[in-house]
C-alpha atoms as a PDB file:
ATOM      1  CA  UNK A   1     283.275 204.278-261.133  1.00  0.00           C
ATOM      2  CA  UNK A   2     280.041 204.734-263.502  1.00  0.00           C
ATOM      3  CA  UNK A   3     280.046 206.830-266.091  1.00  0.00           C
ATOM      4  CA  UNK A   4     276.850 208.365-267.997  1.00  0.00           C
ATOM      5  CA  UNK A   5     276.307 205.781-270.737  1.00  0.00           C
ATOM      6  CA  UNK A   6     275.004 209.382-273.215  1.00  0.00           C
ATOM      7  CA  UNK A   7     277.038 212.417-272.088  1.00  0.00           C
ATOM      8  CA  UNK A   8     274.855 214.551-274.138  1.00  0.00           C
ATOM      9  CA  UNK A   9     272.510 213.416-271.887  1.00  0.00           C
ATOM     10  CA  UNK A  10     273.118 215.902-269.153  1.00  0.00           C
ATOM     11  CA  UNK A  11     270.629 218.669-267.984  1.00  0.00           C
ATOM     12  CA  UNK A  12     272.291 221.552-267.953  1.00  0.00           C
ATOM     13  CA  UNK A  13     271.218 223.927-265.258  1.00  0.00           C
ATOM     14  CA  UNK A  14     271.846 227.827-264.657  1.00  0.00           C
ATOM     15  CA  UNK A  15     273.525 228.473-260.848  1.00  0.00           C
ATOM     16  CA  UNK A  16     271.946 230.854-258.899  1.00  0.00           C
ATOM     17  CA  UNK A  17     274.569 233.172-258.637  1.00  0.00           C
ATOM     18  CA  UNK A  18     274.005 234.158-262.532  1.00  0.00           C
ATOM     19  CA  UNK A  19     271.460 236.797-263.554  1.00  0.00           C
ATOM     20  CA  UNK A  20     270.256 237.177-266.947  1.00  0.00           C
ATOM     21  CA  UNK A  21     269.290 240.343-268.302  1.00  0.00           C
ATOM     22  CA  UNK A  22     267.766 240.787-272.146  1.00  0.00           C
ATOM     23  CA  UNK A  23     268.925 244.330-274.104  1.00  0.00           C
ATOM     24  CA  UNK A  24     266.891 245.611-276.724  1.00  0.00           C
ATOM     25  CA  UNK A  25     267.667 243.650-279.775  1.00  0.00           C
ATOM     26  CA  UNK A  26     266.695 240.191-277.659  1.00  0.00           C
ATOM     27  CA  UNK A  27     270.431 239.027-276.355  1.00  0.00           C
ATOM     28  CA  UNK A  28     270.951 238.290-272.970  1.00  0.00           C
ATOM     29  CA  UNK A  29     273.704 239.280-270.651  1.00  0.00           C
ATOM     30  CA  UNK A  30     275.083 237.116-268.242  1.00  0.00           C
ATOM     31  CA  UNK A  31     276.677 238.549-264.512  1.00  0.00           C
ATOM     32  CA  UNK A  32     278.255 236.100-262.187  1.00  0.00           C
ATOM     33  CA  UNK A  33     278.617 237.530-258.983  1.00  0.00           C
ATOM     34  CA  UNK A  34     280.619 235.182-256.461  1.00  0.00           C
ATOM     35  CA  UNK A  35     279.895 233.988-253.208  1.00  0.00           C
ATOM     36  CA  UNK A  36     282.600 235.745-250.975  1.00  0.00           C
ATOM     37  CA  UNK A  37     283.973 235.081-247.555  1.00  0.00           C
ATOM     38  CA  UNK A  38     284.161 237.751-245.127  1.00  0.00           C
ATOM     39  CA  UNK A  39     288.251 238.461-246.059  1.00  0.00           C
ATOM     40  CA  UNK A  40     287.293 238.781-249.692  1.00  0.00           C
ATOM     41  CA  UNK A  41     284.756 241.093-249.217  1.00  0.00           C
ATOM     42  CA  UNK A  42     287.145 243.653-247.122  1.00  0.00           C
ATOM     43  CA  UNK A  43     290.045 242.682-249.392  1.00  0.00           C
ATOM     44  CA  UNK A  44     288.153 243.934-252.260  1.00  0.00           C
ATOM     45  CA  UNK A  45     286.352 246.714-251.345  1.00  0.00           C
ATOM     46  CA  UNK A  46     289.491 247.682-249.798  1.00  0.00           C
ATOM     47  CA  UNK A  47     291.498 247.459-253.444  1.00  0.00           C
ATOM     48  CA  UNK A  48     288.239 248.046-255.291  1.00  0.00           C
ATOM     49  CA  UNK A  49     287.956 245.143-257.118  1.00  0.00           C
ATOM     50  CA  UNK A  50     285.199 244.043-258.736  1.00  0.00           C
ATOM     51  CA  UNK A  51     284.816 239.865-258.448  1.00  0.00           C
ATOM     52  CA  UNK A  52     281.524 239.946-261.034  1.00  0.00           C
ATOM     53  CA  UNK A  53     282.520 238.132-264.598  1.00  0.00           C
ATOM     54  CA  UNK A  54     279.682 239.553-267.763  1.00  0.00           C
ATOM     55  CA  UNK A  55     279.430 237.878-270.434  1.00  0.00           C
ATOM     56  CA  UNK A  56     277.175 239.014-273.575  1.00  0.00           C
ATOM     57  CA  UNK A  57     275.679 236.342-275.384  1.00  0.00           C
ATOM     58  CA  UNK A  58     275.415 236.111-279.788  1.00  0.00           C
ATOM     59  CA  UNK A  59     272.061 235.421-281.126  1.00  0.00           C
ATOM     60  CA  UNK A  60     272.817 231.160-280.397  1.00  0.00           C
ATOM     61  CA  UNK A  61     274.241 231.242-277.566  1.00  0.00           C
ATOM     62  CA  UNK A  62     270.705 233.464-276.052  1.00  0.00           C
ATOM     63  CA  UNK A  63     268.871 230.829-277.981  1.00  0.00           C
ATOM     64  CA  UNK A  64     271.077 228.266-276.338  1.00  0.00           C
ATOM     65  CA  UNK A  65     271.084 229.589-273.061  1.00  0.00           C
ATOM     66  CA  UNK A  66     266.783 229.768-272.724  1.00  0.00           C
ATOM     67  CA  UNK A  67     266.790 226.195-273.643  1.00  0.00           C
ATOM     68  CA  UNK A  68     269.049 225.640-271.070  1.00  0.00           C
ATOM     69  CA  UNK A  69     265.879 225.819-268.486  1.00  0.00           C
ATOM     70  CA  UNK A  70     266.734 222.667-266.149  1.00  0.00           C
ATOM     71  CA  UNK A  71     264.242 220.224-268.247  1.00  0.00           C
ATOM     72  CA  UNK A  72     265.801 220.329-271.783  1.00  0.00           C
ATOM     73  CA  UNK A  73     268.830 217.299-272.285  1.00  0.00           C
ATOM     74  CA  UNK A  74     271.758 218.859-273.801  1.00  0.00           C
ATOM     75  CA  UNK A  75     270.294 216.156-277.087  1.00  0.00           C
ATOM     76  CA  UNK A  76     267.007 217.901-276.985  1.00  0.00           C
ATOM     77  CA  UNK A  77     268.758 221.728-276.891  1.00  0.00           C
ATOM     78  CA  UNK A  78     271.031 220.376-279.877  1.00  0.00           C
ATOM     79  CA  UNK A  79     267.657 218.992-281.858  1.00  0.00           C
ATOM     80  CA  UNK A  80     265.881 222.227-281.502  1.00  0.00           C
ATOM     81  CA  UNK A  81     268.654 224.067-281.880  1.00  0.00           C
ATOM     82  CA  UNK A  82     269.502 222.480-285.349  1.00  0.00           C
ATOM     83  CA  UNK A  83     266.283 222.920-285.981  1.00  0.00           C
ATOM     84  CA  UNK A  84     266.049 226.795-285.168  1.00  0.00           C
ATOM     85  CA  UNK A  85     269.610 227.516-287.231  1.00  0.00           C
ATOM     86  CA  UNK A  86     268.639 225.176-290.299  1.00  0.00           C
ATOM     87  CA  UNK A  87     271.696 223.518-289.427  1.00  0.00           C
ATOM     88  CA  UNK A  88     273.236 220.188-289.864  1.00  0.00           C
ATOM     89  CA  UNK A  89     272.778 217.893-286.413  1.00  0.00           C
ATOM     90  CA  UNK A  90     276.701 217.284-286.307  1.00  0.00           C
ATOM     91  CA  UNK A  91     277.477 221.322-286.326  1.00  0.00           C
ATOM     92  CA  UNK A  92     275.017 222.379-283.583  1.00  0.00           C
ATOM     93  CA  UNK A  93     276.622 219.505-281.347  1.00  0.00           C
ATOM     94  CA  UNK A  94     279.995 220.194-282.209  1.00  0.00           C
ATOM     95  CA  UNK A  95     278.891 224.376-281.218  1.00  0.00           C
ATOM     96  CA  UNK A  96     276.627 223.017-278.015  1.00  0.00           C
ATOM     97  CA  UNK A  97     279.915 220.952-276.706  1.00  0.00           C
ATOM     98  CA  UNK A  98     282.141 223.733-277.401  1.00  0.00           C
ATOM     99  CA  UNK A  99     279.527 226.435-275.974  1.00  0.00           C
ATOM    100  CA  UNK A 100     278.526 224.470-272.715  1.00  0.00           C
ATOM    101  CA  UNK A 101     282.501 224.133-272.030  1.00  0.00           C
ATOM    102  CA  UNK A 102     282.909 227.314-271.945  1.00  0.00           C
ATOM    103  CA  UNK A 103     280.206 228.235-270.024  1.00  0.00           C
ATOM    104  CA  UNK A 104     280.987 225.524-267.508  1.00  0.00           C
ATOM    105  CA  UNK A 105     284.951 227.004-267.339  1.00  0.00           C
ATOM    106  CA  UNK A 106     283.431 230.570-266.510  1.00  0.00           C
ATOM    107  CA  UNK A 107     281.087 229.238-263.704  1.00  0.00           C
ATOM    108  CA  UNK A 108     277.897 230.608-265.663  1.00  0.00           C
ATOM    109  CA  UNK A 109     276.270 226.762-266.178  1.00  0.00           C
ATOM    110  CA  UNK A 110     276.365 223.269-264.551  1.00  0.00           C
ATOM    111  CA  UNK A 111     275.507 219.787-265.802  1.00  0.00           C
ATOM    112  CA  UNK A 112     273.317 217.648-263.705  1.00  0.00           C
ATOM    113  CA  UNK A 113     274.270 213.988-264.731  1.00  0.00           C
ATOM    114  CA  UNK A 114     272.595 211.293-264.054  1.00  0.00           C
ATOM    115  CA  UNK A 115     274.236 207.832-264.127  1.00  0.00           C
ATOM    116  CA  UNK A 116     273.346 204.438-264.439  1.00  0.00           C
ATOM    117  CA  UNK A 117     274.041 201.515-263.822  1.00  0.00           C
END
């Protein structure tokens, strides 16, 4: 099996079931409404449950999450992110790593990889 010789060099991409929406100080909220099967649907309205996930982004991750625009490598969000923050290379891809896991756990981003041979 190949594997992507640069990990870092993965695009990450925003799914289209995730809507962004900016409050008034500039940070962006993130809603992730699933796609749902017919059963689902009646189960839930029937018990009222609510399958959307929110998540409200800091400062870096909005900063983070713009970059993250389908174009921009995960190496060329952590450059200008370092370079945004004034912080050392080595911390913003320690915090991008960390960041795009989570994001990736909670169904809010996905990597497109391309590999090599």
């Amino acid at each position: 099996m190949d594997t992507p010789r640069n990990p870092l060099a993965a695009i990450p991409l925003k799914p289209e079931n995730v809507e962004m929406r900016e409050d008034s100080s500039g940070r962006l909220h993130l809603c992730l409404t699933p796609k749902l099967g017919p059963w689902q649907r009646r189960v839930a309205t029937w018990l009222r449950y609510d399958y959307t996930r929110k998540l409200e982004l800091d400062e870096t991750g909005t900063q983070y999450y713009r970059l993250a625009d389908g174009a921009h490598t995960l190496t060329a969000i952590i450059e200008e992110l370092s370079v945004q923050l004034g912080r050392d290379r080595r911390e913003v891809t320690t915090m991008v790593v960390t960041f795009t896991k989570m994001l990736m756990t909670r169904n809010m981003i996905a990597l497109k990889i391309s590999v090599k041979p």
